[in-house]
N, C-alpha and C. Protein backbone atom coordinates (compact mmCIF):
# COMPACT_ATOMS: atom_id res chain seq x y z
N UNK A 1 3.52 13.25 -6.79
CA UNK A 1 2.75 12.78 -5.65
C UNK A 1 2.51 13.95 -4.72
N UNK A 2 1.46 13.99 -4.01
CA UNK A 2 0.98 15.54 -3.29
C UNK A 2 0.97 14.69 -1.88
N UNK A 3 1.66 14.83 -0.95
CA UNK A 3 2.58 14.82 -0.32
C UNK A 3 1.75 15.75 1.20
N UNK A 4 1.28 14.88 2.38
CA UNK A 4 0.57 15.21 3.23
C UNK A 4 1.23 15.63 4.71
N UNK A 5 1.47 16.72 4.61
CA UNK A 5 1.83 17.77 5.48
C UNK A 5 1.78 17.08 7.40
N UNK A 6 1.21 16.56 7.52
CA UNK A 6 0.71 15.54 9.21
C UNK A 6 1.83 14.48 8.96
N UNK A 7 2.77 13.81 7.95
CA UNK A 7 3.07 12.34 8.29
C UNK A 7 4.56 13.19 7.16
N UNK A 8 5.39 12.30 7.98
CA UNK A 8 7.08 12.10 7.51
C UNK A 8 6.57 11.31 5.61
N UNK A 9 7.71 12.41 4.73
CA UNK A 9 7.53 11.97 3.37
C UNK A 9 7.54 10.63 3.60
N UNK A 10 9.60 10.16 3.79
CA UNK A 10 9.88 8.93 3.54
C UNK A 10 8.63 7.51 4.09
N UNK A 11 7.72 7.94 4.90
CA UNK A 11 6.91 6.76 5.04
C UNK A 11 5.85 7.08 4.35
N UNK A 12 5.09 8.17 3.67
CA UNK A 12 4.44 7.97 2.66
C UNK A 12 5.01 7.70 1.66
N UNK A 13 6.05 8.16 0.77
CA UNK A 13 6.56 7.04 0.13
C UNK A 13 6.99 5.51 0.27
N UNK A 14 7.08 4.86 1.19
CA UNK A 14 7.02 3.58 1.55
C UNK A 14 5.60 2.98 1.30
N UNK A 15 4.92 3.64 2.45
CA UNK A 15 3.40 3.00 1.52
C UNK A 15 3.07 3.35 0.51
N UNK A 16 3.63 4.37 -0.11
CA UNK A 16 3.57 3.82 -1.86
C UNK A 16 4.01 2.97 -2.19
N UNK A 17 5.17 2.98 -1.92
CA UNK A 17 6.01 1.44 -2.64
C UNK A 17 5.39 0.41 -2.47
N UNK A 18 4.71 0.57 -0.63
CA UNK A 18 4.13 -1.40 -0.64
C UNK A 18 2.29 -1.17 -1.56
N UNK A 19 2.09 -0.20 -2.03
CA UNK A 19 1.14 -0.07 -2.50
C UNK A 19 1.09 -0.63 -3.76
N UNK A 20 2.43 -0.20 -4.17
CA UNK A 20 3.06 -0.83 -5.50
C UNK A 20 2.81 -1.95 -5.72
N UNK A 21 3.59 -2.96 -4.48
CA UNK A 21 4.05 -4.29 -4.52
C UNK A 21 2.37 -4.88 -4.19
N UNK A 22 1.59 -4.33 -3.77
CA UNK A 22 0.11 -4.97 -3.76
C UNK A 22 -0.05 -5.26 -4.83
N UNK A 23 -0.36 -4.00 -5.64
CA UNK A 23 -0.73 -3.99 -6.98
C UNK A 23 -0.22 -4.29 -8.07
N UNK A 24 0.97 -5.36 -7.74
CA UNK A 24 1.79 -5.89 -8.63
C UNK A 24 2.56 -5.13 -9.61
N UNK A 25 3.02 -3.74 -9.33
CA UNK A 25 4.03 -3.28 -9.88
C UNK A 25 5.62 -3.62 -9.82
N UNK A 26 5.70 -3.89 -8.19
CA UNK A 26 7.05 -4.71 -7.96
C UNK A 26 6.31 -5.92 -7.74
N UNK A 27 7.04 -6.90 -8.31
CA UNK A 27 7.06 -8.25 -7.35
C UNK A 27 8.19 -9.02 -6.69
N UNK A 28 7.32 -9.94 -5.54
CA UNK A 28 8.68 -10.54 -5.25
C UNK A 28 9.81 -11.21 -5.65
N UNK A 29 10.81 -10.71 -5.27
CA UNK A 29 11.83 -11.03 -5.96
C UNK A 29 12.05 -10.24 -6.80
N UNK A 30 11.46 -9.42 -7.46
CA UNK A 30 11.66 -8.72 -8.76
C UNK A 30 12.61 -7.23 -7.87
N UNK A 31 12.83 -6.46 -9.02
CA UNK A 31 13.69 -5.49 -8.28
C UNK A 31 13.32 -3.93 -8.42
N UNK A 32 13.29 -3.38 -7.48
CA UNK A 32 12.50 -2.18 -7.53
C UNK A 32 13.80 -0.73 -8.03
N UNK A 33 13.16 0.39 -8.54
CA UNK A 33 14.14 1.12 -8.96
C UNK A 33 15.30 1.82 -7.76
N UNK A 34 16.35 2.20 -8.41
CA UNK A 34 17.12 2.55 -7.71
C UNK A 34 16.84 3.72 -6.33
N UNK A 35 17.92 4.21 -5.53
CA UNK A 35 17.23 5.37 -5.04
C UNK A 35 17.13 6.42 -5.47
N UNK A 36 18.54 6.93 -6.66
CA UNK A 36 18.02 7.66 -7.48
C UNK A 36 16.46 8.00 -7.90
N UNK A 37 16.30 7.19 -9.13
CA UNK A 37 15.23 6.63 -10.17
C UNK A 37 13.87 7.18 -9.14
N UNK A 38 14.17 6.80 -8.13
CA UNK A 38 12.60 6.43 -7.63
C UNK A 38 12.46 8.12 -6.99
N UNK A 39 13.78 8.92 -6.97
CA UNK A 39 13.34 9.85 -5.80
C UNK A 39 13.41 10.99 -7.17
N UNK A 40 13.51 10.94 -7.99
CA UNK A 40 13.72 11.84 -9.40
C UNK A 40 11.56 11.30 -9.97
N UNK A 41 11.41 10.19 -9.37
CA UNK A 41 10.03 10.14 -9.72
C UNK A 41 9.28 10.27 -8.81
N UNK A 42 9.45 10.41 -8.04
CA UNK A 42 8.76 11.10 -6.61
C UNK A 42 9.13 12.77 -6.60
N UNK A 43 10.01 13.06 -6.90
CA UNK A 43 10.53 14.58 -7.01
C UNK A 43 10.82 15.19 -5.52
N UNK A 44 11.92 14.12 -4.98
CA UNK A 44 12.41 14.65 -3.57
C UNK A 44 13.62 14.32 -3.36
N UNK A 45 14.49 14.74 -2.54
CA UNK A 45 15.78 14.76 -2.38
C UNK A 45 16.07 13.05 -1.71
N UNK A 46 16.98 12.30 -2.81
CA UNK A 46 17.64 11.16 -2.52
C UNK A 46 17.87 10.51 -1.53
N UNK A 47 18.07 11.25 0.13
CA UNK A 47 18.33 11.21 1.03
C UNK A 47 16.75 10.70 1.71
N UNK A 48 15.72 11.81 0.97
CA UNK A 48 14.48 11.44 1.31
C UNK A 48 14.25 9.77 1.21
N UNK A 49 14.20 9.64 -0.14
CA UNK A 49 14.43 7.79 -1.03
C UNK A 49 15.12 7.46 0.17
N UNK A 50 16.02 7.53 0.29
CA UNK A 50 17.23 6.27 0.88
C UNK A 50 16.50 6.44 2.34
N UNK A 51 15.85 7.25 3.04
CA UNK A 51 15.32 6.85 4.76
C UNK A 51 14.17 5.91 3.90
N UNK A 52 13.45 6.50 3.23
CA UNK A 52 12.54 5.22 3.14
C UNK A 52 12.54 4.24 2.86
N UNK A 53 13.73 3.57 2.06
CA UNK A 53 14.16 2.16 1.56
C UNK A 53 14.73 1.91 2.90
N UNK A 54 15.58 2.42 3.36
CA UNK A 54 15.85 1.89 4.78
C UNK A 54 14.62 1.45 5.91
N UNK A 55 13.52 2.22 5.79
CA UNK A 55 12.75 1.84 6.50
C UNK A 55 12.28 0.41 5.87
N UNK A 56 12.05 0.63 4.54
CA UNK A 56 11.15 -0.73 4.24
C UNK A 56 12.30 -1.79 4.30
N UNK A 57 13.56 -1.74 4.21
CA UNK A 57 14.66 -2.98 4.65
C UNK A 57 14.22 -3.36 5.89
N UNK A 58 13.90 -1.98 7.01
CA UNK A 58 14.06 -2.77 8.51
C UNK A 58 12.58 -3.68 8.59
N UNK A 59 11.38 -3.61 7.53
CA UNK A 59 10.86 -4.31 7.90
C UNK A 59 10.51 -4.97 7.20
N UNK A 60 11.77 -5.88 6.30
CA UNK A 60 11.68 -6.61 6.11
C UNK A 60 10.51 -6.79 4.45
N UNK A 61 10.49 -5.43 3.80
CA UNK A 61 9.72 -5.80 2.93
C UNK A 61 10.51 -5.50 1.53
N UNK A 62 11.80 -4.78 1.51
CA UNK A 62 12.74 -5.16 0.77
C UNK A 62 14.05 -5.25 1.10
N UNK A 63 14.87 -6.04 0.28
CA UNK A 63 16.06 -6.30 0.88
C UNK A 63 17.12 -5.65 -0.34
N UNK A 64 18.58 -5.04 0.14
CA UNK A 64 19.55 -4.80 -0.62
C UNK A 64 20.38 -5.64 -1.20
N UNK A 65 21.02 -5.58 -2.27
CA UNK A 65 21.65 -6.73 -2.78
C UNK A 65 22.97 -5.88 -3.28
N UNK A 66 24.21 -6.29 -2.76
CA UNK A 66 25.04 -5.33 -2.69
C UNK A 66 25.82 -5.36 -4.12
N UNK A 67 25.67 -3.92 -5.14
CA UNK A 67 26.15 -4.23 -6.76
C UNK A 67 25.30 -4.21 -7.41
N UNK A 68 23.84 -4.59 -7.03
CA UNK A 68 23.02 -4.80 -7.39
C UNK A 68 21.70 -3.89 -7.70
N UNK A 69 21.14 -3.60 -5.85
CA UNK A 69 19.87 -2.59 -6.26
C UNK A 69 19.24 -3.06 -4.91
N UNK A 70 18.52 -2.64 -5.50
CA UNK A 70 17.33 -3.26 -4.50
C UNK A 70 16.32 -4.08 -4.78
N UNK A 71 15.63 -5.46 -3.80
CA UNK A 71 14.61 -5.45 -4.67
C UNK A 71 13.94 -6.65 -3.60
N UNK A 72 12.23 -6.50 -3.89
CA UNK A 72 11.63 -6.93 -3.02
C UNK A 72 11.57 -8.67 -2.37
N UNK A 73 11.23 -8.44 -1.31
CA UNK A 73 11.36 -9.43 -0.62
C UNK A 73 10.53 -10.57 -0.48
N UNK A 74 10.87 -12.11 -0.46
CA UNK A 74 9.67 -12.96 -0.50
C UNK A 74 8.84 -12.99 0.98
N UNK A 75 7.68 -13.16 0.39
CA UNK A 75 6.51 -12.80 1.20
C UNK A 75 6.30 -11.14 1.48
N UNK A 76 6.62 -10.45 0.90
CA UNK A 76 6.28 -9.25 1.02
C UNK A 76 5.22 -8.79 1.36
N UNK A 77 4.40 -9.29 0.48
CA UNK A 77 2.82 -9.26 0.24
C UNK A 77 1.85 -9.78 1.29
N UNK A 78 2.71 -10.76 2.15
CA UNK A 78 1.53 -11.39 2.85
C UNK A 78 2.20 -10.16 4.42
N UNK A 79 3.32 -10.10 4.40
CA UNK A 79 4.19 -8.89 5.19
C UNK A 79 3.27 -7.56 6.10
N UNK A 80 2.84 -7.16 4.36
CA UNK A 80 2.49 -5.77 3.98
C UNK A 80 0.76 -5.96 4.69
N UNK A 81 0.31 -6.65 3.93
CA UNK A 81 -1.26 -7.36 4.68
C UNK A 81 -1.16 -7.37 5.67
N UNK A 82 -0.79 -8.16 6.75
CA UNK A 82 -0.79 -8.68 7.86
C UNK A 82 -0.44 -7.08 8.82
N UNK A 83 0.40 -6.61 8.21
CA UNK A 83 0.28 -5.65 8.97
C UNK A 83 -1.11 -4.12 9.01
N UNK A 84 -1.08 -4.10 7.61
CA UNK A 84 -2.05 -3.20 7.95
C UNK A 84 -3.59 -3.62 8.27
N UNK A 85 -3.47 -5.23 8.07
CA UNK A 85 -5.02 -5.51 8.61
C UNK A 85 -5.05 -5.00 10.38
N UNK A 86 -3.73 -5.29 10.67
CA UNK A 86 -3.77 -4.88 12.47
C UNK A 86 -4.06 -3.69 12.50
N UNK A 87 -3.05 -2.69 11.72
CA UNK A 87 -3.42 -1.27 12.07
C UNK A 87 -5.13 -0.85 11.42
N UNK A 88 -5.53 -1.70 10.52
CA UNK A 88 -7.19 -1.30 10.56
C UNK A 88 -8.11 -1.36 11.36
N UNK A 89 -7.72 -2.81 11.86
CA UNK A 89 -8.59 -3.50 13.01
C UNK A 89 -8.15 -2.58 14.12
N UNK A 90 -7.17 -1.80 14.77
CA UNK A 90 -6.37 -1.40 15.26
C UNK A 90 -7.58 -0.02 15.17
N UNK A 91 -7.12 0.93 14.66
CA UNK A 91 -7.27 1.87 14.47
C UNK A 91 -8.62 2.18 13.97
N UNK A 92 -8.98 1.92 12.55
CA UNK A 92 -10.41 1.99 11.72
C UNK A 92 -11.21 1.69 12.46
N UNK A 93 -11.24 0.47 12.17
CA UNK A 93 -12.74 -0.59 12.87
C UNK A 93 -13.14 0.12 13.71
N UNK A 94 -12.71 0.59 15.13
CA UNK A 94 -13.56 1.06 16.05
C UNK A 94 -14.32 2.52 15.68
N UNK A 95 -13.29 3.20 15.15
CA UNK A 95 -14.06 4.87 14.60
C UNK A 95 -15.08 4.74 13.62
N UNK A 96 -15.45 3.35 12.47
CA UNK A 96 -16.23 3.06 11.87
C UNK A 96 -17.09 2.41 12.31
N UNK A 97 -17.38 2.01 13.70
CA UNK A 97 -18.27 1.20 14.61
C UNK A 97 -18.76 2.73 15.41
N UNK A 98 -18.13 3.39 15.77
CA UNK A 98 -18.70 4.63 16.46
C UNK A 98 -19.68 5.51 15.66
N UNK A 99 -19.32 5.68 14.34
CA UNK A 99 -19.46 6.60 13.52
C UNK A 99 -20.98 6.07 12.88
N UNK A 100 -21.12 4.53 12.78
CA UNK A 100 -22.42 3.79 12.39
C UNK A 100 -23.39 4.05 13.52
N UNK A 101 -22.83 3.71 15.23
CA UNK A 101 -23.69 4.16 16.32
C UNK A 101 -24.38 5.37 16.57
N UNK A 102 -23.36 6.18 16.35
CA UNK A 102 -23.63 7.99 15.72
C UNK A 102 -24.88 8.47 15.21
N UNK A 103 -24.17 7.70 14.02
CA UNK A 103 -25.09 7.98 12.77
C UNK A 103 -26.92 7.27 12.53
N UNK A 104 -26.47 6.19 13.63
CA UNK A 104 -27.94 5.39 13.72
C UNK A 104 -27.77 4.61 12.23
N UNK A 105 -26.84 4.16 12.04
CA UNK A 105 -26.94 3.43 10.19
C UNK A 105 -26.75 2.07 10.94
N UNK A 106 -27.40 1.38 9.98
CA UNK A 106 -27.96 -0.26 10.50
C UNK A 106 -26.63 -1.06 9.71
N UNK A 107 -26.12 -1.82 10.11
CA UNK A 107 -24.66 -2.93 9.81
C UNK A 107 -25.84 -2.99 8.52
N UNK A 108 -27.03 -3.11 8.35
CA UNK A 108 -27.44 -4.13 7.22
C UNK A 108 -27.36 -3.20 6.02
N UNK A 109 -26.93 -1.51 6.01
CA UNK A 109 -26.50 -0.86 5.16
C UNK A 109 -25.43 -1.26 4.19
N UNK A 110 -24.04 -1.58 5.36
CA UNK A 110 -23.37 -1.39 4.79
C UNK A 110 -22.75 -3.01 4.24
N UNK A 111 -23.46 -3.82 4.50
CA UNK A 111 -23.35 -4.87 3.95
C UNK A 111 -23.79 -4.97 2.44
N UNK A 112 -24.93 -4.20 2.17
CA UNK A 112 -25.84 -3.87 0.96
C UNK A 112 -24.95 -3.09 -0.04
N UNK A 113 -24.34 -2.19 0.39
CA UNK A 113 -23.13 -1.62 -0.14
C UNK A 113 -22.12 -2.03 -0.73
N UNK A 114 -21.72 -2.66 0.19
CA UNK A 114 -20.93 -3.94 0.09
C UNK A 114 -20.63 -4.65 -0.98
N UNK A 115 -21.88 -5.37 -1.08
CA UNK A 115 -22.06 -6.38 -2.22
C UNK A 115 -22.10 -5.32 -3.77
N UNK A 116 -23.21 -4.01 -3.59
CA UNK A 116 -23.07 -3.69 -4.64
C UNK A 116 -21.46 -2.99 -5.32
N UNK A 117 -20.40 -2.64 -4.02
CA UNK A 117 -19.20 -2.47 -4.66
C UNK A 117 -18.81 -3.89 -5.65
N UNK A 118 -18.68 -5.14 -4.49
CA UNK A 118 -18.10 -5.95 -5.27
C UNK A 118 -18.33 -7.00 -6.39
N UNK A 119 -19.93 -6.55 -6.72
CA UNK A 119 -20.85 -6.33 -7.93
C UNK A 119 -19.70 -5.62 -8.80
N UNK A 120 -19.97 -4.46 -8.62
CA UNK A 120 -19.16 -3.46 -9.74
C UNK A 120 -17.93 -3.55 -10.06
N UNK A 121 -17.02 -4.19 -8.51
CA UNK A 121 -15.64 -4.20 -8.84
C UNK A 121 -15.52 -5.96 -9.95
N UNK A 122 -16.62 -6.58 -9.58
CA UNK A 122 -16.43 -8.02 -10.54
C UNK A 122 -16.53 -7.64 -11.99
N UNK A 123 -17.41 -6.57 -12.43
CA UNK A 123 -17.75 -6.38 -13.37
C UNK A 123 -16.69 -5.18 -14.36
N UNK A 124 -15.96 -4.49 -13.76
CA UNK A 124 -15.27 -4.09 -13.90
C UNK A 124 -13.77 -4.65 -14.27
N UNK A 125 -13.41 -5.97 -13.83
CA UNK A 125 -12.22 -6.99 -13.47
C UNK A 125 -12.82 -7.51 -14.99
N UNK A 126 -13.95 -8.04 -15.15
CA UNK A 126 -14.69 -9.02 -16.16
C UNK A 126 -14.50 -8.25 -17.22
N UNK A 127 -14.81 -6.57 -17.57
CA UNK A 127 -14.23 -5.95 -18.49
C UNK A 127 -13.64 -5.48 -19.03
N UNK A 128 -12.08 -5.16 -18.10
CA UNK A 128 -10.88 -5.23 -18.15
C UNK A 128 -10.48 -6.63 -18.98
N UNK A 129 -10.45 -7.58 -18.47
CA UNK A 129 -10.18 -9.04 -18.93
C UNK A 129 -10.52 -9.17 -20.28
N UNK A 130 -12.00 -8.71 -21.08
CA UNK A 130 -12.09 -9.02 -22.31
C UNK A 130 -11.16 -8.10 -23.27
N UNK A 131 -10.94 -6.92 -22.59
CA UNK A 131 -10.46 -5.75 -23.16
C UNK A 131 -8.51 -5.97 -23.95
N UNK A 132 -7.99 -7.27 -22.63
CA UNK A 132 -7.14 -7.82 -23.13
C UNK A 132 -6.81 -8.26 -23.96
């Protein structure tokens, strides 16, 4: 993982992890790798792993099971959402409302856009699926 110089590892690795658990690599309830495992596949010092599992314990998006491991938490998913829709709405939305004013680009662009992503992303899902 290439690893962005502006932001603390252990929380880019966290939003990997809940990136994970979006994309159904962990699920809830299911159990995510050790801190070892995970920091030997990240290629950073253990200590690194263990602040970031600690972070994602404090909020609640995985929990420790003592003997056990670790492993994610129910509702994770709706957790993980809920929060970064705030920090979009939060943060994004307005620099992407400035940046359209800026730019003089009409909302009816990017609606057009829009549709043709999720055109492509249907069609893409639809050919994955037969491929099964």
């Amino acid at each position: 993982m290439n690893f962005d110089n502006k932001r603390p590892i252990y929380l880019q690795i966290a939003d990997r992890i809940c990136d994970e658990i979006l994309a159904g690599v962990y699920v809830e309830g299911g159990r995510i790798p050790s801190v070892r495992e995970y920091a030997v596949e990240m290629q950073v010092n253990a200590n690194t792993t263990a602040h970031s599992y600690a972070y994602l314990e404090q909020q609640g998006i995985i929990e420790a099971r003592r003997g056990q491991g670790y492993f994610v938490s129910s509702d994770s998913k709706s957790h993980i959402k809920d929060k970064r829709r705030a920090n979009f709405f939060e943060l994004t939305v307005p620099h992407f409302f400035n940046s359209l004013d800026l730019l003089d680009i009409d909302f009816s662009e990017i609606e057009n856009m829009h549709a043709e992503y999720a055109r492509a992303h249907e069609a893409e899902c639809n050919n994955t699926d037969r491929e099964k």
